[in-house]
PDB file of N, CA and C in Angstrom:
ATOM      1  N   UNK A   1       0.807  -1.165   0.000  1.00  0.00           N
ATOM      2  CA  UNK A   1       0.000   0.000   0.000  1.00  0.00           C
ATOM      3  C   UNK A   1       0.865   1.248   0.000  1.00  0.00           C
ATOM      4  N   UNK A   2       2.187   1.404   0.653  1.00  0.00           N
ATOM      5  CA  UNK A   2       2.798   2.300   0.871  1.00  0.00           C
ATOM      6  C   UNK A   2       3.312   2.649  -0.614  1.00  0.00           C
ATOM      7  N   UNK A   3       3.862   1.725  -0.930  1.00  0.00           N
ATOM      8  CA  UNK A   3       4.124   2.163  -2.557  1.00  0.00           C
ATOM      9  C   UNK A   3       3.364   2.367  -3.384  1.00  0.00           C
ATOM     10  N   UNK A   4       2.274   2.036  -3.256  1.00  0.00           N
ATOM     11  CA  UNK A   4       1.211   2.748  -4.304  1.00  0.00           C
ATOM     12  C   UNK A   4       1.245   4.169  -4.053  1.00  0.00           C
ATOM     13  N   UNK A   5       0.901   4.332  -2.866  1.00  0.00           N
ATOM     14  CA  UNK A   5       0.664   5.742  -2.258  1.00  0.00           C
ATOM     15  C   UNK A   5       2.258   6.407  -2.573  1.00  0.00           C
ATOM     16  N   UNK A   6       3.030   6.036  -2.654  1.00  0.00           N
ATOM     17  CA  UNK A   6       4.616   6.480  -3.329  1.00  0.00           C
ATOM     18  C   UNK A   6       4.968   6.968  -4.751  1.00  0.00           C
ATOM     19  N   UNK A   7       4.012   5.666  -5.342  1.00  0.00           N
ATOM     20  CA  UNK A   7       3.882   6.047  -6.745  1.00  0.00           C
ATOM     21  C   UNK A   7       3.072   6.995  -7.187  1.00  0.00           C
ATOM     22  N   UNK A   8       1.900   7.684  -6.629  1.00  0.00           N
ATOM     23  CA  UNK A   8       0.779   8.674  -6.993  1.00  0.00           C
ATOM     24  C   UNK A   8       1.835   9.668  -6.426  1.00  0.00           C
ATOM     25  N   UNK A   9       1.997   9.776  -5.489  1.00  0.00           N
ATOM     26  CA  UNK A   9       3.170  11.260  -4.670  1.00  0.00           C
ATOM     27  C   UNK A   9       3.945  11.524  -6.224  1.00  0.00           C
ATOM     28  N   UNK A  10       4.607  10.615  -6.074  1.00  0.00           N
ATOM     29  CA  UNK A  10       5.914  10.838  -7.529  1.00  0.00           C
ATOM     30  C   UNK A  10       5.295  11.396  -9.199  1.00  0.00           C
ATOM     31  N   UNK A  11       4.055  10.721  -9.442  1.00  0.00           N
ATOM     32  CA  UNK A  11       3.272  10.932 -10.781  1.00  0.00           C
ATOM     33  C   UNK A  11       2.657  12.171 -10.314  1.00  0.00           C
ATOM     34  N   UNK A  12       2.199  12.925  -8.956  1.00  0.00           N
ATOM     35  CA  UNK A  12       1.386  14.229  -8.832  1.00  0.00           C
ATOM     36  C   UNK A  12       2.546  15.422  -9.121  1.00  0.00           C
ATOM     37  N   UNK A  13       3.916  15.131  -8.911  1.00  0.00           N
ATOM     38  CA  UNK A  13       4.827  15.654  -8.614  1.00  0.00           C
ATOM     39  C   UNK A  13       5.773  15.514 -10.342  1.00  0.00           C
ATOM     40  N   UNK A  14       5.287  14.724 -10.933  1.00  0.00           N
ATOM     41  CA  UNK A  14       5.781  14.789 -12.619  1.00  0.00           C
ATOM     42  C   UNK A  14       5.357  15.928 -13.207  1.00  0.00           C
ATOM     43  N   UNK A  15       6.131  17.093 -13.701  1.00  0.00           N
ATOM     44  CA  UNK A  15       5.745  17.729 -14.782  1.00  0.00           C
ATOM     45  C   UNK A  15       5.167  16.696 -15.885  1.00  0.00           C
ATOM     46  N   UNK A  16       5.690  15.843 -16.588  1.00  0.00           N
ATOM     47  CA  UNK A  16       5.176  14.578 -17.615  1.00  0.00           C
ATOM     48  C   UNK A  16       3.812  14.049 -17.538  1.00  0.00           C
ATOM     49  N   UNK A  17       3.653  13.472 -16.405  1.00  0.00           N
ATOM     50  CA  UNK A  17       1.898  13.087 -16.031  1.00  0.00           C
ATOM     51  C   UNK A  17       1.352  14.736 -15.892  1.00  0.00           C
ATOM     52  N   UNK A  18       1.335  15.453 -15.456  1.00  0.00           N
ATOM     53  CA  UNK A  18       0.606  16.695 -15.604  1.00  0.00           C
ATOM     54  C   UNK A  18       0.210  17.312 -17.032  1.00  0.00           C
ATOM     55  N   UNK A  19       1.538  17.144 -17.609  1.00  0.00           N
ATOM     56  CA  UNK A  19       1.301  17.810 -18.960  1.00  0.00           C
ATOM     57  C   UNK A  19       0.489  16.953 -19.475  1.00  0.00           C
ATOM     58  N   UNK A  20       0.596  15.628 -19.271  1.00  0.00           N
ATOM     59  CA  UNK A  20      -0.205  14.637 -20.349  1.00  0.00           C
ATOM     60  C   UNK A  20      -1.460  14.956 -19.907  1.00  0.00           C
ATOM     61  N   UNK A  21      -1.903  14.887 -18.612  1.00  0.00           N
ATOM     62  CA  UNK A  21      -3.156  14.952 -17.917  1.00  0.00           C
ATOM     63  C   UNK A  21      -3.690  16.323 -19.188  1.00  0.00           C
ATOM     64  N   UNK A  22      -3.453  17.730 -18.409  1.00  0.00           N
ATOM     65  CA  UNK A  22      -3.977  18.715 -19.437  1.00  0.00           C
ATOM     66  C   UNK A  22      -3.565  18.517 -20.909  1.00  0.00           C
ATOM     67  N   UNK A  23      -3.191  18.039 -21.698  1.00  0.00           N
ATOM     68  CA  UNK A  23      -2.847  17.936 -23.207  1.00  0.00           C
ATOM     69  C   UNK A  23      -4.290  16.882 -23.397  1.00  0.00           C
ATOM     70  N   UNK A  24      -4.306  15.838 -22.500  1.00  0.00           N
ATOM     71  CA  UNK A  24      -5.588  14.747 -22.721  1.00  0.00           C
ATOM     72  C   UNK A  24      -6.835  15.649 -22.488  1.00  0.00           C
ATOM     73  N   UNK A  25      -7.151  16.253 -21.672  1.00  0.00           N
ATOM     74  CA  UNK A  25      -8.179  17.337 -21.161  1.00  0.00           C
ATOM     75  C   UNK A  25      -8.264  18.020 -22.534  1.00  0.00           C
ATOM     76  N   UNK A  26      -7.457  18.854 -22.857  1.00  0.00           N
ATOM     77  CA  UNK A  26      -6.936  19.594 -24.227  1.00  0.00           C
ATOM     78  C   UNK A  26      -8.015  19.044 -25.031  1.00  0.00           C
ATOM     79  N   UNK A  27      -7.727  18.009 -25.356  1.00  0.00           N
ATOM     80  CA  UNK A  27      -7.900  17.090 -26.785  1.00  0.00           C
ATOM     81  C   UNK A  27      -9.574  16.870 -26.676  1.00  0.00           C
ATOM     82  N   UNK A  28      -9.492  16.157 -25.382  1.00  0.00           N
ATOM     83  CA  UNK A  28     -11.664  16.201 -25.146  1.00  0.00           C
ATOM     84  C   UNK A  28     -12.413  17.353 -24.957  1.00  0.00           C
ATOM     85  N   UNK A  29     -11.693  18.252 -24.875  1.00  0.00           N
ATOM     86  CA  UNK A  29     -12.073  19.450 -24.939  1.00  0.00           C
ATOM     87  C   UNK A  29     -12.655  20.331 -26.270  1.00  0.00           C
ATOM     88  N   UNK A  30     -11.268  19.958 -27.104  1.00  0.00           N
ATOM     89  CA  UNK A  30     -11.687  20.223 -28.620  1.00  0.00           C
ATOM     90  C   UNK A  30     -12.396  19.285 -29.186  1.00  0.00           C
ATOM     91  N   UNK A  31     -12.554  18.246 -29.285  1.00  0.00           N
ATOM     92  CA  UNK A  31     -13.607  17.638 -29.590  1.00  0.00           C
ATOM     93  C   UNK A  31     -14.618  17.554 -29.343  1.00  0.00           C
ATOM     94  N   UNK A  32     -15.569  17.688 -28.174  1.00  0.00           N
ATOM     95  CA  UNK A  32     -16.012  18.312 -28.053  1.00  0.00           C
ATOM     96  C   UNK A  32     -16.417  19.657 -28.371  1.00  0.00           C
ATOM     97  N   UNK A  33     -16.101  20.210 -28.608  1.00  0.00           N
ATOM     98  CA  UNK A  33     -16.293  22.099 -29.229  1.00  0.00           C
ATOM     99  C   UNK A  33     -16.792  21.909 -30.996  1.00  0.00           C
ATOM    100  N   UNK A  34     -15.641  20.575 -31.139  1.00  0.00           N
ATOM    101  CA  UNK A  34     -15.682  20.669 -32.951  1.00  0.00           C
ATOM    102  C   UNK A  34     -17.293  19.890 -33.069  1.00  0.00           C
ATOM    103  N   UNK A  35     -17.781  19.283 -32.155  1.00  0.00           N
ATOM    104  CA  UNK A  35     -19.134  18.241 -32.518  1.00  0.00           C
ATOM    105  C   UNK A  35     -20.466  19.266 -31.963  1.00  0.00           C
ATOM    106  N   UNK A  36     -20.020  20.446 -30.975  1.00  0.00           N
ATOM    107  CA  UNK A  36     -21.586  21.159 -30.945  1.00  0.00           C
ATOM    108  C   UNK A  36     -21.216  22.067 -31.761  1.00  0.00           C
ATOM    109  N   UNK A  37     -20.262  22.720 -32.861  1.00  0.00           N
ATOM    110  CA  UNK A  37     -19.695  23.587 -34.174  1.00  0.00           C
ATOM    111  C   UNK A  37     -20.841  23.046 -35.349  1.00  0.00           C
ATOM    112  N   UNK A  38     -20.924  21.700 -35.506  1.00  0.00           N
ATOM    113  CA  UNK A  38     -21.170  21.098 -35.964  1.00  0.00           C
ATOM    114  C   UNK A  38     -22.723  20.938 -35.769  1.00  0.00           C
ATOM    115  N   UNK A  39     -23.356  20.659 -34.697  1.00  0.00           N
ATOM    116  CA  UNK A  39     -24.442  20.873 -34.204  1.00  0.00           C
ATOM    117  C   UNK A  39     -25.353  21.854 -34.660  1.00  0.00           C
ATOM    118  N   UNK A  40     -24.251  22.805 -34.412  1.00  0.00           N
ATOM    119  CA  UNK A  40     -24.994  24.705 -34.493  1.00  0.00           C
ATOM    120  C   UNK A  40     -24.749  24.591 -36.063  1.00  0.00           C
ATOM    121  N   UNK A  41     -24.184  23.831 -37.034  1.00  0.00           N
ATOM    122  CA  UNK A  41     -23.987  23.982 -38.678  1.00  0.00           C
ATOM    123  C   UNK A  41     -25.628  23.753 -38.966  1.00  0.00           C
ATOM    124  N   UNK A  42     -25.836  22.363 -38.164  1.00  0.00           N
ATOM    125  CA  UNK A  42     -26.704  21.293 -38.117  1.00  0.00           C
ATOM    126  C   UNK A  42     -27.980  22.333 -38.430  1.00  0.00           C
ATOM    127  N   UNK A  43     -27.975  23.050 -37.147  1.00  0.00           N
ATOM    128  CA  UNK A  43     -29.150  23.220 -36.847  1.00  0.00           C
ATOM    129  C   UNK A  43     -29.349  24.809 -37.882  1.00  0.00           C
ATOM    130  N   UNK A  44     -28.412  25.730 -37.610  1.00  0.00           N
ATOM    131  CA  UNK A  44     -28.529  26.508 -38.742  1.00  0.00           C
ATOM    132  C   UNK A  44     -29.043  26.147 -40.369  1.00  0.00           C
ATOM    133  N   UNK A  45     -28.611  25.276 -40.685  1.00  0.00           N
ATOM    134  CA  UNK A  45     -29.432  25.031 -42.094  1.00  0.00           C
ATOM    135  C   UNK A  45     -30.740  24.294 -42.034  1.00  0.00           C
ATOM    136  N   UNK A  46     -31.357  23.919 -41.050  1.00  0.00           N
ATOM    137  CA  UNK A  46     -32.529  23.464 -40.524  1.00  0.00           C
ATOM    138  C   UNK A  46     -33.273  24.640 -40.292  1.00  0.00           C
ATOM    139  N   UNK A  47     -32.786  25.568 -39.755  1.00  0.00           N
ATOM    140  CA  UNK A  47     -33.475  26.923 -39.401  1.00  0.00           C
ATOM    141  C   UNK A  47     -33.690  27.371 -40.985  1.00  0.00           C
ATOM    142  N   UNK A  48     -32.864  27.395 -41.722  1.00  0.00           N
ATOM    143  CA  UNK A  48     -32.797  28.425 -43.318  1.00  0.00           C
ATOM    144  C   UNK A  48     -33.884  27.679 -43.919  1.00  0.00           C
ATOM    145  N   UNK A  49     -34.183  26.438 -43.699  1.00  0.00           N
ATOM    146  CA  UNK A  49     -34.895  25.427 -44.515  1.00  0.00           C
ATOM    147  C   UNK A  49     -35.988  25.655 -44.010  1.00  0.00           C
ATOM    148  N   UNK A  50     -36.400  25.998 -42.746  1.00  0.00           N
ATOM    149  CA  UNK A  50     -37.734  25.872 -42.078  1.00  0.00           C
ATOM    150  C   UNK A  50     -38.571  27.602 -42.028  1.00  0.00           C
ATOM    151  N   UNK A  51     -37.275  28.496 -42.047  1.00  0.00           N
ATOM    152  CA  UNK A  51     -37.469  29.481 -42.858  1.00  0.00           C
ATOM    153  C   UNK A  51     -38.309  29.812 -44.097  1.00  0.00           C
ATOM    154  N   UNK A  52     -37.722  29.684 -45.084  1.00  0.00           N
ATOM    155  CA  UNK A  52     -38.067  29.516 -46.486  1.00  0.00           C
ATOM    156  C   UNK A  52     -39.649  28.448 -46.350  1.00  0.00           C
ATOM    157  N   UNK A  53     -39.848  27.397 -45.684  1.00  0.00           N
ATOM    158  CA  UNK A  53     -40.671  26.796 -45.958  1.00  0.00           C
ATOM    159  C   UNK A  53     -42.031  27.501 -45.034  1.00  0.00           C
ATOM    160  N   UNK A  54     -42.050  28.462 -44.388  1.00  0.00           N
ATOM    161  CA  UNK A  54     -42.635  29.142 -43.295  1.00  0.00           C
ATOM    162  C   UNK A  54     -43.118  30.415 -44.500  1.00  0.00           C
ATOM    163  N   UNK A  55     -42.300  30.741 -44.957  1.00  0.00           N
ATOM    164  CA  UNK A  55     -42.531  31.606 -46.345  1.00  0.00           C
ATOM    165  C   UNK A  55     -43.216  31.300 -47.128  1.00  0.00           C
ATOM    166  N   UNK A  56     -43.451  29.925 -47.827  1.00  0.00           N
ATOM    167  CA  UNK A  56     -43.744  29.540 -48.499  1.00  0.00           C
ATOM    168  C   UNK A  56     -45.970  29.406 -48.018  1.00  0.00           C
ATOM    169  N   UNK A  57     -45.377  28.955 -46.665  1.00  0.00           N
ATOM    170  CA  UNK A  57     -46.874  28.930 -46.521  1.00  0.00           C
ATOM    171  C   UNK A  57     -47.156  30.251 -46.118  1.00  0.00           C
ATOM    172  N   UNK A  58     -46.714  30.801 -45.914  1.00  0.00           N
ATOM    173  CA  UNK A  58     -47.409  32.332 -45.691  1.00  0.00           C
ATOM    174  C   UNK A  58     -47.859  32.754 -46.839  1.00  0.00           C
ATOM    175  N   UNK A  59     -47.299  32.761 -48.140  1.00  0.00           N
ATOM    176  CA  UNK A  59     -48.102  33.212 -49.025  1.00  0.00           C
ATOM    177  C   UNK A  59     -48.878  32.330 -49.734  1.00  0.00           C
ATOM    178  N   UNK A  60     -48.876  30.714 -49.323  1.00  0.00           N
ATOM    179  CA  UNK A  60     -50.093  30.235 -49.847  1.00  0.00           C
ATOM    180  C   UNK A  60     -51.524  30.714 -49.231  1.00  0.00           C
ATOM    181  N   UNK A  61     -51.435  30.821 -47.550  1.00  0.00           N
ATOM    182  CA  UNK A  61     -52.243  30.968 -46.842  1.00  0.00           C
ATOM    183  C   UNK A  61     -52.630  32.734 -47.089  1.00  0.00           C
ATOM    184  N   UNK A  62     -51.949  33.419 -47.974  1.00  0.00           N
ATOM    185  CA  UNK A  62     -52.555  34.905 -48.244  1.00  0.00           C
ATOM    186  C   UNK A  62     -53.015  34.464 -49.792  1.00  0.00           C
ATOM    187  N   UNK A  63     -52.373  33.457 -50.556  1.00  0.00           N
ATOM    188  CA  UNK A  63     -53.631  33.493 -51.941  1.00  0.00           C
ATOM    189  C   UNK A  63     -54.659  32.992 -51.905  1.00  0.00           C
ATOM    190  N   UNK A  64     -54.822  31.819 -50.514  1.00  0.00           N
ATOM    191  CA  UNK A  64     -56.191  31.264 -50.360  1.00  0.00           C
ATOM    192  C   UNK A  64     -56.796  32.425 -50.307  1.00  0.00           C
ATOM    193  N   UNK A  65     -56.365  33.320 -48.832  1.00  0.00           N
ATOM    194  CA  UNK A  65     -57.571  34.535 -48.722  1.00  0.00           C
ATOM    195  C   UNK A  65     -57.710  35.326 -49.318  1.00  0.00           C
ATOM    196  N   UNK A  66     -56.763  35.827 -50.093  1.00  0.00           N
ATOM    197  CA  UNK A  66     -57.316  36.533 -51.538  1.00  0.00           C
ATOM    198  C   UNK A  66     -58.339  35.599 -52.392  1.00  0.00           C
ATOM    199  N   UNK A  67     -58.184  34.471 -53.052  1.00  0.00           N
ATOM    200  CA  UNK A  67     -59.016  33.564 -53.551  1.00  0.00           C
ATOM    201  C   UNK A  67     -60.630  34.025 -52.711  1.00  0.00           C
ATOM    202  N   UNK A  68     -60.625  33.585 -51.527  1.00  0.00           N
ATOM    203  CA  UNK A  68     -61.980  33.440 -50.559  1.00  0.00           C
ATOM    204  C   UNK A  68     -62.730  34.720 -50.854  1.00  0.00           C
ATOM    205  N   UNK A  69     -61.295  35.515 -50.361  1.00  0.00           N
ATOM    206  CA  UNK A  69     -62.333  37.552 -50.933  1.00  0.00           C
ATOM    207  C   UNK A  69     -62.974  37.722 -52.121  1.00  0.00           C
ATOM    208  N   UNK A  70     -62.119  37.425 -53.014  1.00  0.00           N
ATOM    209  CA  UNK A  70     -62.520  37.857 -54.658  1.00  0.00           C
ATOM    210  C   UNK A  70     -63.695  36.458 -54.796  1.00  0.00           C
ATOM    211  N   UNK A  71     -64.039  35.336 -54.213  1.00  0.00           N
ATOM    212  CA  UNK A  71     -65.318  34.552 -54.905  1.00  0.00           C
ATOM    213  C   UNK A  71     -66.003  35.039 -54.229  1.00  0.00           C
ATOM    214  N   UNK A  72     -66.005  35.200 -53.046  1.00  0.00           N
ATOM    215  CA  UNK A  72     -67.394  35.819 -51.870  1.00  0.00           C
ATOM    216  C   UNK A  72     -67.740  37.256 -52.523  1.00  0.00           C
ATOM    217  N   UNK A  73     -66.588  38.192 -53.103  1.00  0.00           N
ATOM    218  CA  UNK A  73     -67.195  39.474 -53.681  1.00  0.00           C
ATOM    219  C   UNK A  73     -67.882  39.096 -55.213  1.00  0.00           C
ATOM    220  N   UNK A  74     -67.390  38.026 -56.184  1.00  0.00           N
ATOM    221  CA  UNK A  74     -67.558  38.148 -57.248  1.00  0.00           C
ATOM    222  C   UNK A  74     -69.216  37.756 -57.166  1.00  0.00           C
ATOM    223  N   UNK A  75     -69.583  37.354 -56.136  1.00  0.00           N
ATOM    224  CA  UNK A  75     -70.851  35.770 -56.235  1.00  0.00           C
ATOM    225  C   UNK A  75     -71.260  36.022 -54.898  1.00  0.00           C
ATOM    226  N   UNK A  76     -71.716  37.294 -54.362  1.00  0.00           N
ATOM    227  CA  UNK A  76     -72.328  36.880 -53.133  1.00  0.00           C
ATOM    228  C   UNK A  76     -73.150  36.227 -52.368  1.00  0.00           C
ATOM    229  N   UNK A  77     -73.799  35.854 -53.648  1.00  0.00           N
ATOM    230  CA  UNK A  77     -75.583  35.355 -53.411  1.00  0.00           C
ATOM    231  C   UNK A  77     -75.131  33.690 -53.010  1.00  0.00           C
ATOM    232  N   UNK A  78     -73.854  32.893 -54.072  1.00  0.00           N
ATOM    233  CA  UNK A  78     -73.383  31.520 -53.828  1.00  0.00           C
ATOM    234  C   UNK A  78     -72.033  31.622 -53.334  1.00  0.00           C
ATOM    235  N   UNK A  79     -71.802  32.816 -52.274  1.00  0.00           N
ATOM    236  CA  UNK A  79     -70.345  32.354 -51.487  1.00  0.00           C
ATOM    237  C   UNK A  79     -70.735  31.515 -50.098  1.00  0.00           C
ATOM    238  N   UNK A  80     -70.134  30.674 -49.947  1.00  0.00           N
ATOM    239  CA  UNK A  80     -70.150  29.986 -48.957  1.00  0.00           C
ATOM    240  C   UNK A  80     -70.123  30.522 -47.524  1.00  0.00           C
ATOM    241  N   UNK A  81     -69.174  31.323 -47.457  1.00  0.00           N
ATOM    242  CA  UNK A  81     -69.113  32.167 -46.162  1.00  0.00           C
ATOM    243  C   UNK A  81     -69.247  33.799 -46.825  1.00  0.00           C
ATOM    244  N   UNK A  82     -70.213  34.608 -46.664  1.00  0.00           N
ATOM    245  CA  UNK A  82     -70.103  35.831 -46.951  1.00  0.00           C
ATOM    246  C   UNK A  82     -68.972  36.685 -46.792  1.00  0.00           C
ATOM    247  N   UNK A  83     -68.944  37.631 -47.706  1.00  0.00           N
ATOM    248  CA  UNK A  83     -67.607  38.549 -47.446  1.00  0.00           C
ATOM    249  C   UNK A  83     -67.351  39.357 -46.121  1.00  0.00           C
ATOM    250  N   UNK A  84     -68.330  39.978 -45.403  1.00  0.00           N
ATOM    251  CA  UNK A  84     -67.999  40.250 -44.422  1.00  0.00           C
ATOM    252  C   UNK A  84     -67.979  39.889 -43.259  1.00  0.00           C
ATOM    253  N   UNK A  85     -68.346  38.250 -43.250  1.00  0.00           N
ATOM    254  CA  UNK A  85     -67.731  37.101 -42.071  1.00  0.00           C
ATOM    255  C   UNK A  85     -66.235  37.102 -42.625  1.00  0.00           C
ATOM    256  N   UNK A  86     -65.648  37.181 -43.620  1.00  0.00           N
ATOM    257  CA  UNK A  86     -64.509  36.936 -44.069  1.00  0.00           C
ATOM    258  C   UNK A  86     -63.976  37.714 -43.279  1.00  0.00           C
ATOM    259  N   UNK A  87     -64.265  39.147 -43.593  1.00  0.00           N
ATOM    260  CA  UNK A  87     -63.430  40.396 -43.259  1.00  0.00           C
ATOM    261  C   UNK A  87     -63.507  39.972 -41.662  1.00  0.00           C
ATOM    262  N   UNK A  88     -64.318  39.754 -41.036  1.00  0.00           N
ATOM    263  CA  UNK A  88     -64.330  39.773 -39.623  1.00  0.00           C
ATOM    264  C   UNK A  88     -63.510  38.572 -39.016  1.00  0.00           C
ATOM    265  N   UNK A  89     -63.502  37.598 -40.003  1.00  0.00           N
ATOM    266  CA  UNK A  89     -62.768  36.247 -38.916  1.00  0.00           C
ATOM    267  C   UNK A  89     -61.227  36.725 -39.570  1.00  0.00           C
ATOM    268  N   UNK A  90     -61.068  37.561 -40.575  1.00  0.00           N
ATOM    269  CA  UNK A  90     -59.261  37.836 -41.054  1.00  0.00           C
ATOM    270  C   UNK A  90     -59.014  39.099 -40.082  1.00  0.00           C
ATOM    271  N   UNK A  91     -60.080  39.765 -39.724  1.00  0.00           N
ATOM    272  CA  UNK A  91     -59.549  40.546 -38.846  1.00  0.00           C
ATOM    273  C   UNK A  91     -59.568  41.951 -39.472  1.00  0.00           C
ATOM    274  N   UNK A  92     -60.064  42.416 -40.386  1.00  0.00           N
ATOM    275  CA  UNK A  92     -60.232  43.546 -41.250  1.00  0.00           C
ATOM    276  C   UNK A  92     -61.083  44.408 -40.878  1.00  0.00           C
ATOM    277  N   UNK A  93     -62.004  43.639 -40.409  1.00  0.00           N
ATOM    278  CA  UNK A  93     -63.245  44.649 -39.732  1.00  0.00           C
ATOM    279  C   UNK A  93     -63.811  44.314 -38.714  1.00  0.00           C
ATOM    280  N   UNK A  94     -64.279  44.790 -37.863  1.00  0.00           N
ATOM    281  CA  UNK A  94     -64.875  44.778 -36.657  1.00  0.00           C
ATOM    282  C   UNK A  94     -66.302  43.816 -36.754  1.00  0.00           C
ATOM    283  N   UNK A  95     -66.249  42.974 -35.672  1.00  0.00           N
ATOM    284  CA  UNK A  95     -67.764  41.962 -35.656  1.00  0.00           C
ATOM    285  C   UNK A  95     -68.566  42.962 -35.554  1.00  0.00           C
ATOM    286  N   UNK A  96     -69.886  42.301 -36.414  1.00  0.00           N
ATOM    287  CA  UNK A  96     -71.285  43.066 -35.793  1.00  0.00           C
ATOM    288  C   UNK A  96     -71.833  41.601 -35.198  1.00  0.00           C
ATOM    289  N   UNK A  97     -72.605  42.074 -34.154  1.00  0.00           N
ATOM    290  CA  UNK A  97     -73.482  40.878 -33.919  1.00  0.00           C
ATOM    291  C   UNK A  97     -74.584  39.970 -35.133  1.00  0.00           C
ATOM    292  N   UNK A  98     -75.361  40.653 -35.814  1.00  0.00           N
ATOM    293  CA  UNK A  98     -75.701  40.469 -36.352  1.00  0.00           C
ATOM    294  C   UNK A  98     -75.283  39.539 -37.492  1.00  0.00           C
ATOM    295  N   UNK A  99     -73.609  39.760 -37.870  1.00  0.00           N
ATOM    296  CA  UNK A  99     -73.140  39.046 -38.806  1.00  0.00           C
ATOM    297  C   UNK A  99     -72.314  37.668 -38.380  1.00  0.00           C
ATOM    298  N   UNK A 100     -72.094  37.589 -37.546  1.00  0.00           N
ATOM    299  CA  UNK A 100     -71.618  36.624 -36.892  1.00  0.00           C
ATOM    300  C   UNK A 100     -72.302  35.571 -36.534  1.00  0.00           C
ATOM    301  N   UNK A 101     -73.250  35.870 -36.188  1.00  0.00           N
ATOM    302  CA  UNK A 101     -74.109  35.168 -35.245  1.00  0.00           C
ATOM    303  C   UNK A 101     -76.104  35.052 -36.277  1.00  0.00           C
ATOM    304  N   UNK A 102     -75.700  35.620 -37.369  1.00  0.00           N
ATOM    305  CA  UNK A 102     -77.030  35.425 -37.960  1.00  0.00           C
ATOM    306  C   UNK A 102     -78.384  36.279 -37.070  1.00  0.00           C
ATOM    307  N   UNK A 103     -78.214  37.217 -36.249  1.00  0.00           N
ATOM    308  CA  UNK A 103     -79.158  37.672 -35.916  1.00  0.00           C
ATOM    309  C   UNK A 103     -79.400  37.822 -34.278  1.00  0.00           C
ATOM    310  N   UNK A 104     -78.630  36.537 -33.641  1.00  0.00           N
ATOM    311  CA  UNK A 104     -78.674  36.289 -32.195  1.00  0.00           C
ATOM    312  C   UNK A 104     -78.212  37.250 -31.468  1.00  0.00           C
ATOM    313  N   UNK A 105     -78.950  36.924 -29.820  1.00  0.00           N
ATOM    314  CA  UNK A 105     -78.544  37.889 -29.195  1.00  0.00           C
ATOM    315  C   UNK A 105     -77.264  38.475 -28.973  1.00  0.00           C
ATOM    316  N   UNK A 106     -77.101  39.434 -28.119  1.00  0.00           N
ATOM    317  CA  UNK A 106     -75.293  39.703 -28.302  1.00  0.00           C
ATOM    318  C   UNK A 106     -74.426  38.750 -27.542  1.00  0.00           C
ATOM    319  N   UNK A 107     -74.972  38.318 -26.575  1.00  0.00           N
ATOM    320  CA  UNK A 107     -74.167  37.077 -25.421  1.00  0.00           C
ATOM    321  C   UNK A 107     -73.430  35.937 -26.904  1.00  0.00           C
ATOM    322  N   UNK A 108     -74.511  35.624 -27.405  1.00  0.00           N
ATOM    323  CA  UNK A 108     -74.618  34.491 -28.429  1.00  0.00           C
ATOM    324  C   UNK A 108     -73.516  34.600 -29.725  1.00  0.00           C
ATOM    325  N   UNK A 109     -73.013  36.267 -29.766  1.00  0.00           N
ATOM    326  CA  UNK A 109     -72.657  36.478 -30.897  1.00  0.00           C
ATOM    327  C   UNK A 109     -71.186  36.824 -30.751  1.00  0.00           C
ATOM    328  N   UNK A 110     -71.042  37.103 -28.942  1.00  0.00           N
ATOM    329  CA  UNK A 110     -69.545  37.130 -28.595  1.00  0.00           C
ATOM    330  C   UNK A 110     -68.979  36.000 -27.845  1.00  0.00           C
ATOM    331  N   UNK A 111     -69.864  34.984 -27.900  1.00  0.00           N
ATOM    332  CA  UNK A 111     -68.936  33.546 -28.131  1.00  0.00           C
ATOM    333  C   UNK A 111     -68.826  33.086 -29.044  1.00  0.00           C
ATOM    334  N   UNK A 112     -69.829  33.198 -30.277  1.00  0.00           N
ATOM    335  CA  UNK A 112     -69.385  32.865 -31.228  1.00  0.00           C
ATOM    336  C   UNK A 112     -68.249  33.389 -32.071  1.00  0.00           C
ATOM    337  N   UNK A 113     -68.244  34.835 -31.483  1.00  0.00           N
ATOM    338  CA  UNK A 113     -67.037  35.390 -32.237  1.00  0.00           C
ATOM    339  C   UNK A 113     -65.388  35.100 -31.952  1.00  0.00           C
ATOM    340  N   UNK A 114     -65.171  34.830 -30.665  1.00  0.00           N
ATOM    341  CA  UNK A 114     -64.567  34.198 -29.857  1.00  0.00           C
ATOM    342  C   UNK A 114     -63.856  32.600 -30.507  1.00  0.00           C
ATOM    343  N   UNK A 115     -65.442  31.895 -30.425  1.00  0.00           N
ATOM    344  CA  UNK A 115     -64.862  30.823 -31.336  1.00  0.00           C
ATOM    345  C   UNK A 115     -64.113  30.773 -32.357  1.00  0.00           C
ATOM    346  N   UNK A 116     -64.590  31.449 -33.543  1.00  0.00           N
ATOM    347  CA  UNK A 116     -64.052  31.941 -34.954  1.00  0.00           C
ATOM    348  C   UNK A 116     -62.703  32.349 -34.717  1.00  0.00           C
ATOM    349  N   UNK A 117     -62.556  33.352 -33.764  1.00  0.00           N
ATOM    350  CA  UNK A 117     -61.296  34.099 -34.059  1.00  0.00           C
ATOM    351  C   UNK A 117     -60.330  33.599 -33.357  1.00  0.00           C
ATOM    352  N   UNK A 118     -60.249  32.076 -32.391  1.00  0.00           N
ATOM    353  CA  UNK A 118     -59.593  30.972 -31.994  1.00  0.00           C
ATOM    354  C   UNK A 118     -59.678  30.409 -32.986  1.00  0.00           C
TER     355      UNK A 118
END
């Protein structure tokens, strides 16, 4: 036992085991650094990609509602949802009770509006 404990004294006391110790530290160190470098590459072109594709639906989801405006204005009598439920659930114009809600009272017409605009 004594010489074990002799041999750690002597290796704490090596410049040689020290240097190796930090040079090994060193090394997992940079490797480490080079694999979350790599990570952040990773994830950066995941971001550019999810970007662009975030774009992409943004302006599908503005030609639908252009589409929805221009048939509900062209054809009011056979639009499915009238133009100014449109305007009100896109947010363009202010609810009336009346239009929301087909006529119902006002309680009736600000949950329903509520609903819609969730």
């Amino acid at each position: 036992m004594e010489q074990v404990a002799n041999l750690l004294q002597r290796a704490a006391n090596s410049n040689a085991v020290i240097n190796t110790l930090l040079a090994s530290v060193f090394a997992v160190l940079s490797l480490r650094s080079v694999e979350q470098q790599r990570q952040i590459e990773a994830l950066e072109a995941e971001k550019d990609s999810l970007v662009k594709a975030n774009k992409g639906l943004k302006k599908t989801i503005w030609d639908w509602k252009q589409q929805l405006f221009s048939e509900a204005e062209a054809n009011p009598q056979n639009a499915f949802v009238p133009l100014s439920t449109l305007k009100v659930i896109y947010g363009e114009a202010t609810p009336a009770a009346s239009v929301i809600a087909g006529g119902a009272d006002k309680e009736d017409a600000k949950s329903t509006a509520s609903k819609i605009m969730i």
